[in-house]
Protein backbone atom coordinates (compact mmCIF):
# COMPACT_ATOMS: atom_id res chain seq x y z
CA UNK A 1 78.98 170.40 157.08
CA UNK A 2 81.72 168.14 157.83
CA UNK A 3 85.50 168.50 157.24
CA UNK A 4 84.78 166.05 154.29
CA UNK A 5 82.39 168.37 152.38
CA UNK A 6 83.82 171.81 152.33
CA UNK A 7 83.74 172.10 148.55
CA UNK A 8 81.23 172.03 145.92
CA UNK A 9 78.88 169.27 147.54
CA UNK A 10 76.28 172.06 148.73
CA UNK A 11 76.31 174.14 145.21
CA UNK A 12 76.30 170.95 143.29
CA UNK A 13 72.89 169.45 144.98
CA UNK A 14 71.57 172.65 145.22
CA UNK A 15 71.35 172.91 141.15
CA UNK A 16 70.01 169.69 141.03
CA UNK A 17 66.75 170.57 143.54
CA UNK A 18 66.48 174.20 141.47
CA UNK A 19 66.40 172.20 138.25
CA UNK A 20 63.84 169.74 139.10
CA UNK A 21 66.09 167.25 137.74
CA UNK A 22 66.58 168.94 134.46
CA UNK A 23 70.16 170.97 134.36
CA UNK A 24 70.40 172.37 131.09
CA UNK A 25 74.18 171.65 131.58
CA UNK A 26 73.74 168.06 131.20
CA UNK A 27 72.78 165.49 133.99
CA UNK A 28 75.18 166.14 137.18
CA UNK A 29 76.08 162.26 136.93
CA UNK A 30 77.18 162.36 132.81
CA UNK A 31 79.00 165.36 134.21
CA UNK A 32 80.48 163.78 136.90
CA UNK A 33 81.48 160.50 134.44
CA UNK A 34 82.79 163.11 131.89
CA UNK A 35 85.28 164.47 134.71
CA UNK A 36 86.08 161.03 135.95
CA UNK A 37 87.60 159.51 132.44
CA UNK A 38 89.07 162.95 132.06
CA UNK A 39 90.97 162.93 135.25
CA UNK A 40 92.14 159.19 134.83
CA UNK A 41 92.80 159.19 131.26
CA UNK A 42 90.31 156.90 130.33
CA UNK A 43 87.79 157.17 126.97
CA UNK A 44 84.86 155.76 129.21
CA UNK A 45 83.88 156.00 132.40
CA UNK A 46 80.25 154.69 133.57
CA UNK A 47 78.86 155.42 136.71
CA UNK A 48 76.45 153.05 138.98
CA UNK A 49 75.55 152.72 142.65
CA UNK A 50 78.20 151.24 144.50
CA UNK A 51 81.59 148.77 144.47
CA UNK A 52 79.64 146.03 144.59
CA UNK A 53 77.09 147.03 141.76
CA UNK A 54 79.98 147.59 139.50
CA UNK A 55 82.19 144.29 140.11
CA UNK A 56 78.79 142.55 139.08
CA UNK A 57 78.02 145.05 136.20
CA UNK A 58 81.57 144.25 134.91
CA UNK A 59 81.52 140.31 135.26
CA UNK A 60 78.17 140.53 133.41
CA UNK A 61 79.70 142.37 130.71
CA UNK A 62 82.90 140.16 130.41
CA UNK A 63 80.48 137.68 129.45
CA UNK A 64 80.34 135.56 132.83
CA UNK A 65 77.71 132.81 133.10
CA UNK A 66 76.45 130.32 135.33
CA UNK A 67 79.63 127.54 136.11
CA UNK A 68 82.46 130.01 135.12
CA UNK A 69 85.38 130.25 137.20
CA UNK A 70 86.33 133.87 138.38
CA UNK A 71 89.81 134.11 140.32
CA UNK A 72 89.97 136.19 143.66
CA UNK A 73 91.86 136.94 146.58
CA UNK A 74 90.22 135.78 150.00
CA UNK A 75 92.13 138.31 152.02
CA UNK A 76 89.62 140.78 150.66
CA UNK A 77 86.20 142.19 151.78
CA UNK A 78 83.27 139.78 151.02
CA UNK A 79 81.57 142.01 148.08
CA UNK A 80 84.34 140.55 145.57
CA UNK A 81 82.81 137.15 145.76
CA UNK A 82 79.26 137.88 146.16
CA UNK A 83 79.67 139.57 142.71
CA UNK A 84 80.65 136.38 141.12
CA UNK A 85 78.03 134.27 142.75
CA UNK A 86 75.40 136.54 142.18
CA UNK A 87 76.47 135.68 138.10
CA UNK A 88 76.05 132.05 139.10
CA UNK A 89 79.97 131.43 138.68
CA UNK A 90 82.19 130.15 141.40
CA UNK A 91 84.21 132.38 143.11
CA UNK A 92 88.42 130.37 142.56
CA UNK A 93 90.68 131.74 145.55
CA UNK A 94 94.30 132.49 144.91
CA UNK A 95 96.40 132.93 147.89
CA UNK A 96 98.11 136.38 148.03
CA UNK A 97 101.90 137.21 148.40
CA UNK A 98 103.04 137.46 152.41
CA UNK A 99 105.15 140.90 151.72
CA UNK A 100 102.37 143.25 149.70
CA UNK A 101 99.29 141.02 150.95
CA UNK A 102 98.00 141.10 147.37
CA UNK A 103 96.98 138.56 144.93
CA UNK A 104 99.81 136.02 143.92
CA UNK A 105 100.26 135.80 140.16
CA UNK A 106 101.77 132.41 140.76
CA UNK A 107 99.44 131.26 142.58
CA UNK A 108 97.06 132.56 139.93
CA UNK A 109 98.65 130.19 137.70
CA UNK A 110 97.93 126.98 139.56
CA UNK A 111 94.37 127.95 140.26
CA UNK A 112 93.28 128.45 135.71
CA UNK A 113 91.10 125.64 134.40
CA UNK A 114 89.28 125.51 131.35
CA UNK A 115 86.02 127.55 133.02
CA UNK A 116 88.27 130.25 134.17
CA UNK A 117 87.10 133.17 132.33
CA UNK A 118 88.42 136.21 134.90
CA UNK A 119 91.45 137.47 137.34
CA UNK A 120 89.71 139.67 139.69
CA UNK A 121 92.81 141.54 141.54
CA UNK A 122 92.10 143.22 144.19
CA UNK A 123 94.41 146.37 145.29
CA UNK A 124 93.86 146.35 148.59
CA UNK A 125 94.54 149.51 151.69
CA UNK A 126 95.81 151.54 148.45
CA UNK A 127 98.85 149.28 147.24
CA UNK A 128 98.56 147.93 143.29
CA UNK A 129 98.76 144.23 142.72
CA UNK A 130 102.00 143.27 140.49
CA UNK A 131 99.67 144.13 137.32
CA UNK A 132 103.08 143.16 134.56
CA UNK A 133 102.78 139.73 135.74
CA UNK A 134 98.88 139.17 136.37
CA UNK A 135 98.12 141.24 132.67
CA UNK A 136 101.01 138.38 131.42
CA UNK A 137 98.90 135.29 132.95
CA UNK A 138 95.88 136.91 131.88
CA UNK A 139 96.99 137.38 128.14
CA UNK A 140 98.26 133.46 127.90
CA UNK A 141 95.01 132.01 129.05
CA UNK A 142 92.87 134.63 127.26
CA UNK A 143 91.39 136.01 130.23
CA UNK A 144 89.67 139.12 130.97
CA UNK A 145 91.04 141.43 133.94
CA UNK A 146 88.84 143.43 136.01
CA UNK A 147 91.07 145.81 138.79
CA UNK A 148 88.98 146.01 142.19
CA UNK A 149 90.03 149.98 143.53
CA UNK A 150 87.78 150.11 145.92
CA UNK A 151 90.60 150.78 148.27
CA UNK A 152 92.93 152.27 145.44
CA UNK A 153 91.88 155.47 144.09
CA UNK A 154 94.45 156.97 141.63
CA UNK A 155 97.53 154.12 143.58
CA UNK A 156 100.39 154.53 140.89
CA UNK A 157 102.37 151.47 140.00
CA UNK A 158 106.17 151.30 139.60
CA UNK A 159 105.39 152.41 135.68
CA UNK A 160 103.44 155.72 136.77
CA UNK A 161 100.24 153.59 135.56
CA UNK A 162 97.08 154.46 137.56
CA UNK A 163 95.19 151.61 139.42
CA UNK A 164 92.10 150.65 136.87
CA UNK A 165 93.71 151.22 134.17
CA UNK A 166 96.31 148.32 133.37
CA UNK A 167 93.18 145.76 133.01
CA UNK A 168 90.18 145.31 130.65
CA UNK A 169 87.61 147.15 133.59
CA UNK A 170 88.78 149.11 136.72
CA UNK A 171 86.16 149.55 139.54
CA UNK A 172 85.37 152.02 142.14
CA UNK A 173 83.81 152.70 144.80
CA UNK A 174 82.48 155.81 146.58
CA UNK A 175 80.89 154.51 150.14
CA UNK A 176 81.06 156.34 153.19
CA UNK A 177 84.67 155.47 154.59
CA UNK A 178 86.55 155.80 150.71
CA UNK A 179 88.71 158.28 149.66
CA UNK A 180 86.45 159.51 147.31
CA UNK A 181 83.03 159.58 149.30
CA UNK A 182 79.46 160.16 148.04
CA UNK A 183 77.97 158.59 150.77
CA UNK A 184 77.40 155.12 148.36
CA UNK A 185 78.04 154.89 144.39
CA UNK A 186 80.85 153.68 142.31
CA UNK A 187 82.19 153.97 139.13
CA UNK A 188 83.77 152.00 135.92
CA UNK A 189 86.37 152.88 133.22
CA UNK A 190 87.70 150.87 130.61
CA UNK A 191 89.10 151.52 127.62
CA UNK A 192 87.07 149.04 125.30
CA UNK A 193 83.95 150.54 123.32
CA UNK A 194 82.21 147.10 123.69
CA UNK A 195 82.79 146.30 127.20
CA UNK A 196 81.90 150.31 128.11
CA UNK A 197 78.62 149.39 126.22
CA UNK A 198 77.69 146.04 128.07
CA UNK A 199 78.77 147.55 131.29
CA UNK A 200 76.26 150.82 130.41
CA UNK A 201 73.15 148.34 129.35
CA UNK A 202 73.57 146.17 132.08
CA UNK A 203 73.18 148.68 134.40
CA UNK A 204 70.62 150.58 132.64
CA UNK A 205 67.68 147.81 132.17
CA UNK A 206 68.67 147.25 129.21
CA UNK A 207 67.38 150.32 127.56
CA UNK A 208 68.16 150.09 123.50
CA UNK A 209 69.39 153.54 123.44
CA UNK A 210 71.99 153.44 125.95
CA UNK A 211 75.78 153.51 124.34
CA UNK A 212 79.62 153.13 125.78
CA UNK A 213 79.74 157.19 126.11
CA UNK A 214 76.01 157.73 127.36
CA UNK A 215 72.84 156.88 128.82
CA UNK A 216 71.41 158.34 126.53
CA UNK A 217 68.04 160.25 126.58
CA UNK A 218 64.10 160.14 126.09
CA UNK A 219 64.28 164.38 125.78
CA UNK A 220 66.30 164.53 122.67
CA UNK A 221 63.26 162.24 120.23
CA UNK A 222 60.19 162.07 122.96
CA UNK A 223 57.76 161.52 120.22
CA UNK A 224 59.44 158.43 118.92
CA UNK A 225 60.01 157.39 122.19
CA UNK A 226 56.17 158.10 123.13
CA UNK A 227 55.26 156.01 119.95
CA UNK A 228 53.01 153.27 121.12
CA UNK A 229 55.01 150.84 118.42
CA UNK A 230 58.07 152.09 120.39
CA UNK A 231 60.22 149.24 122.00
CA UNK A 232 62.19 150.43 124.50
CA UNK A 233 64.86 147.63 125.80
CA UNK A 234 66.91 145.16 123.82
CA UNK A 235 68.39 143.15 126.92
CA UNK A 236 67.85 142.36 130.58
CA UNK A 237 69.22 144.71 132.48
CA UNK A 238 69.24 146.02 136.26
CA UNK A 239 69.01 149.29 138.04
CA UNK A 240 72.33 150.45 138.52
CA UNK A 241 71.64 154.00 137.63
CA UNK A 242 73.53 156.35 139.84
CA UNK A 243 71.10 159.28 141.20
CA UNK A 244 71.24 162.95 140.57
CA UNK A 245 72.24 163.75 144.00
CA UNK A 246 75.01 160.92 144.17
CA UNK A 247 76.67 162.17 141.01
CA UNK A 248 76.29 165.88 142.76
CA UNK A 249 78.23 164.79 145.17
CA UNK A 250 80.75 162.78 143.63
CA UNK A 251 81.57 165.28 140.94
CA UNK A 252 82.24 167.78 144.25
CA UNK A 253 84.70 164.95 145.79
CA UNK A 254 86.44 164.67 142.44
CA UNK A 255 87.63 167.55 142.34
CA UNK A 256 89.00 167.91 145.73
CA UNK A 257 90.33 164.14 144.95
CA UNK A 258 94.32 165.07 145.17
CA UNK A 259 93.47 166.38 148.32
CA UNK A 260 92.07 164.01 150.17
CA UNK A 261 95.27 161.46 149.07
CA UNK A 262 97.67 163.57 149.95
CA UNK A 263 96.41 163.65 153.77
CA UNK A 264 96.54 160.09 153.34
CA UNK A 265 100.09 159.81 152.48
CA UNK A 266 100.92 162.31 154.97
CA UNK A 267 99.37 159.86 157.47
CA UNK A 268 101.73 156.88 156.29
CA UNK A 269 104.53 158.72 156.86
CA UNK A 270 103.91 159.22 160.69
CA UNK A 271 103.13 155.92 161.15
CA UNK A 272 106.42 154.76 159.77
CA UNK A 273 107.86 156.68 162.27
CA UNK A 274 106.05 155.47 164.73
CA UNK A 275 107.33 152.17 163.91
CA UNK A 276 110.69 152.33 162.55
CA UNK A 277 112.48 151.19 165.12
CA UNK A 278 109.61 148.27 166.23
CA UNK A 279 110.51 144.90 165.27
CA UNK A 280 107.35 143.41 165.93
CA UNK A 281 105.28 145.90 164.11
CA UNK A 282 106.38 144.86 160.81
CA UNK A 283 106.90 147.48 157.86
CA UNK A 284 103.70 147.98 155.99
CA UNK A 285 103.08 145.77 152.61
CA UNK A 286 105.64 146.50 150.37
CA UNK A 287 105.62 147.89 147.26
CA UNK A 288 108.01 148.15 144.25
CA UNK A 289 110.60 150.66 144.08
CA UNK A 290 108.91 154.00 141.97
CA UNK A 291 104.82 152.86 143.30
CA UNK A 292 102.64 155.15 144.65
CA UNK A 293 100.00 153.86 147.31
CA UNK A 294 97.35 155.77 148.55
CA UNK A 295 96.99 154.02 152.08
CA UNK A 296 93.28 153.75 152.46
CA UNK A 297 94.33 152.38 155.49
CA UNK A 298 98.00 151.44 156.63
CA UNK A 299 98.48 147.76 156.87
CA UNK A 300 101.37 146.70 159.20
CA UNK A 301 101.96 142.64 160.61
CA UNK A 302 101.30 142.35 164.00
CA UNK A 303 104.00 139.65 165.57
CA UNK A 304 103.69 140.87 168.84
CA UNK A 305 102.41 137.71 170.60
CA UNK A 306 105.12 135.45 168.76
CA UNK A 307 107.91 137.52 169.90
CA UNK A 308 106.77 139.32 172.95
CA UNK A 309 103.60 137.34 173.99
CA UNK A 310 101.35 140.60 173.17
CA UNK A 311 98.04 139.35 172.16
CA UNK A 312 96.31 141.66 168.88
CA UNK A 313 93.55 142.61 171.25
CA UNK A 314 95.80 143.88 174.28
CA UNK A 315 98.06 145.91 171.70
CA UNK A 316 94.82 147.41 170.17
CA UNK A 317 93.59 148.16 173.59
CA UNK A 318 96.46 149.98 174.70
CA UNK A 319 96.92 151.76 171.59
CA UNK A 320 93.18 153.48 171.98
CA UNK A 321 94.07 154.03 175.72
CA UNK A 322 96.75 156.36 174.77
CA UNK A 323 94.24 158.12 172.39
CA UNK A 324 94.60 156.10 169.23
CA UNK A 325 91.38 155.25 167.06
CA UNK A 326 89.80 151.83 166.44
CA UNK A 327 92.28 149.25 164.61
CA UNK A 328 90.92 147.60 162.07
CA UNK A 329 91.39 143.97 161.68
CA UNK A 330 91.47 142.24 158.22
CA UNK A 331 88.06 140.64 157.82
CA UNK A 332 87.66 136.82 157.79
CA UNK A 333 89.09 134.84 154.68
CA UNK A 334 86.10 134.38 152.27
CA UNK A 335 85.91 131.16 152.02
CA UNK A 336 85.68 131.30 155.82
CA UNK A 337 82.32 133.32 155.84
CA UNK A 338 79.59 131.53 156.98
CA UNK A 339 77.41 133.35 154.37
CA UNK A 340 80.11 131.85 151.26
CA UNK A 341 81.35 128.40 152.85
CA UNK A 342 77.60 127.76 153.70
CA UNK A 343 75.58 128.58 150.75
CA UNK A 344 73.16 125.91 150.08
CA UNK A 345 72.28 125.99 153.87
CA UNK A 346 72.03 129.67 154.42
CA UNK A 347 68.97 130.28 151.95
CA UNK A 348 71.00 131.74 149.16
CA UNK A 349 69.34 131.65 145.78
CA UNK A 350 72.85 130.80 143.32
CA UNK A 351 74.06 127.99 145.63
CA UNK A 352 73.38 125.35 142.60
CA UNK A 353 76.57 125.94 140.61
CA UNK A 354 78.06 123.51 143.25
CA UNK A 355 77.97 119.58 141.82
CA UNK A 356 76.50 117.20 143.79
CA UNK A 357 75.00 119.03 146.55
CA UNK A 358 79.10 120.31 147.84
CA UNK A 359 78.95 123.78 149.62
CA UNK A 360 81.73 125.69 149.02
CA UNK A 361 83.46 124.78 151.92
CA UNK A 362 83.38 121.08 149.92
CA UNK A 363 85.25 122.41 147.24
CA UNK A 364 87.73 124.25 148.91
CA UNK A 365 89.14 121.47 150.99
CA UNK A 366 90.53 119.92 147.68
CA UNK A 367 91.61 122.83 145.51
CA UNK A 368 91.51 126.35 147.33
CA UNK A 369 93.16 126.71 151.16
CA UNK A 370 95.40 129.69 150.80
CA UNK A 371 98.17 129.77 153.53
CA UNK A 372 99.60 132.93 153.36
CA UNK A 373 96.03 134.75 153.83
CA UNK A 374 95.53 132.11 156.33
CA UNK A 375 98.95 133.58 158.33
CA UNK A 376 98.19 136.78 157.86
CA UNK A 377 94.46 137.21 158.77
CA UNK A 378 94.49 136.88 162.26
CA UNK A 379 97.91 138.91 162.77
CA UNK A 380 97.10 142.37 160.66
CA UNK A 381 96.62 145.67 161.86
CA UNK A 382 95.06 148.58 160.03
CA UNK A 383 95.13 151.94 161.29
CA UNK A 384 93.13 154.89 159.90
CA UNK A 385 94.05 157.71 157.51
CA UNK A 386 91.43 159.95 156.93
CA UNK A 387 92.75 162.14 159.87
CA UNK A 388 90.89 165.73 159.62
CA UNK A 389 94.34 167.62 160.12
CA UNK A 390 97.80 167.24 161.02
CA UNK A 391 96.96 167.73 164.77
CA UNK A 392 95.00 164.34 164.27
CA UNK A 393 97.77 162.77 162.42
CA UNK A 394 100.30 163.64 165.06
CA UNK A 395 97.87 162.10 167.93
CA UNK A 396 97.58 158.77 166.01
CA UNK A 397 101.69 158.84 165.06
CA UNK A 398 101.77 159.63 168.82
CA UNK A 399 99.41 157.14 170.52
CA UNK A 400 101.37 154.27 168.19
CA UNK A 401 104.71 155.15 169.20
CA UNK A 402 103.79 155.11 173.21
CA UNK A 403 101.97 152.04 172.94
CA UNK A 404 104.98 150.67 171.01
CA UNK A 405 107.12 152.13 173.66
CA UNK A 406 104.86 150.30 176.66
CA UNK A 407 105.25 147.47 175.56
CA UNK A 408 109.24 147.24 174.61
CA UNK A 409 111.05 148.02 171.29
């Protein structure tokens, strides 16, 4: 077992195998759910099978339809905008702020027309987007909110408010690398009984007797349900349905959860000691007096090759020489990906909600370019977090510091 799994994970799956799927307990994923609103406060909390699954389940449920306008980030990973464009809406990118690298609410502003219809923020390597002013733009242009944690779980703002819950839907996500990891899977909360609802059909094919607090069941009426004149669905849905042995899994993470950030967090704070002193490392995004981040990673602005001719590659080479792990770069911009910029030449099935034959890269030569991301792409740095121990931390804080120190303060 790995250092990651030294909790329930084994017990958990184990009950589920002895059960043959039927735990008289209640499924292991409605008990995993029933933990995760618990824990974050929440009155629903869905589960599904990844990030990605639940960014789409929740723009599906906010009503988003082909030609809507969904504002993102592009200094984010790719999954944010392939959610939109799977709905058939076009994927608006606001530039983000050069201190915290998160969305810009002002920006925000300039980007709303009238086919806006959602603010996706995205709080990325643990640090909360300034949710006061986004929830403010948001609320004058009647627009929904949906909180991307992938890289946030249980980030506290400068209010003591928990990431995912300031907006109409927070999202999670549970892959291999996240602080919470089930190997894939993801979650939803939300405090809205109608948007719980959507969010649970959409993911559940549509079945008629799914509700905002269940799945519900075929074992509790299976001679209605068996009735020939029975009709089972009531919308198009997909199959988002989180399995047994993900939500076995999960529900062990869960509650080792406060754990896991704390190492994080203890990480941080060796870095910045690493790099106090560094002028060319620059201090990690900031974050408002009182916030809590939960460093998923730890972001820092490389400026090495403007003020000491360093390149990013020979400082990352240098720092794994002295025993440091991989660094991290910030994936391309969006609207720089081949796969986005390109659509209607790469194959892609939703590339007609461009006019006139544009690709996206068309459309974002008039209205999008974002020149903060575009600064801060190339130049960032992020170093892992999810060190096993503090004799793994002090290596990393270590192989930073001498690789600052070889190349001059």
């Amino acid at each position: 077992m790995g250092w990651r799994f030294k909790g329930n994970e084994l017990k958990y799956l184990k009950e589920v195998l002895d059960s043959d799927f039927k735990l008289t307990g209640g499924s292991m994923v409605k008990r995993f759910e029933d933990k995760f609103k618990q824990v974050f406060g929440m009155p629903y909390a869905i589960a599904t099978t990844s990030g990605t699954a639940a960014l789409h389940q929740a723009l599906l449920a906010c009503g988003i339809r082909p030609g809507d306008e969904v504002i993102v980030p592009p200094l984010t990973p790719l999954m944010c905008t392939l959610a939109v464009i799977y709905c058939r809406a076009k994927p608006v990118f606001a530039d983000v702020r050069p201190d915290t690298f998160l969305l810009d609410p002002e920006d925000v502003k300039r980007k709303i027309t009238p086919k806006t219809k959602v603010i996706m923020p995205v709080h990325l390597c643990g640090h909360i987007c300034d949710m006061d002013e986004i929830m403010s733009v948001a609320r004058g242009a009647d627009l929904r909110v949906i909180e991307d944690c992938a890289q946030c779980c249980f980030g506290l703002d400068h209010k003591d408010r928990v990431a995912g819950t300031i907006g109409d839907i927070g999202i999670f996500s549970f892959g291999e690398y996240k602080m919470l990891s089930s190997g894939e899977g993801g979650a939803l909360i939300t405090k809205n009984v109608g948007l719980a609802e959507k969010i649970r059909k959409v993911g559940h094919l549509g079945f008629k007797n799914v509700s905002a607090e269940s799945a519900g069941s075929v074992g509790k009426n299976p001679l209605r349900i068996q009735d020939p004149s029975f009709l089972r669905h009531d919308s198009i849905g997909l199959n988002y349905i989180m399995s047994e042995f993900t939500g076995a899994v999960a529900m062990a993470q869960l509650e080792r959860i406060h754990w896991f950030l704390n190492k994080r967090i203890a990480m941080a704070a060796w870095y910045d000691q690493a790099i106090r002193n560094c002028e060319w490392l620059i201090k990690p995004q900031s974050a408002p007096p009182g916030s809590k981040p939960t460093f998923w990673t730890y972001a820092v602005l490389f400026e090495g090759q403007k003020k000491l001719g360093i390149s990013w590659y020979e400082f990352r080479d240098k720092f794994i020489h002295f025993g440091g792990d991989k660094i991290r770069a910030a994936l391309a911009l969006v609207y720089n990906d081949p796969a986005i910029f390109n659509l209607s030449r790469t194959g892609c099935l939703f590339h007609d909600q461009y006019e006139q034959g544009k690709d996206l890269k068309d459309f974002l030569k008039d209205n999008q370019y974002c020149p903060n991301a575009e600064y801060l792409q190339p130049r960032l740095m992020y170093f892992t977090t999810n060190q096993k121990n503090q004799r793994g931390m002090q290596k990393q804080a270590e192989a930073l510091r001498k690789t600052i120190e070889y190349f001059g303060i």
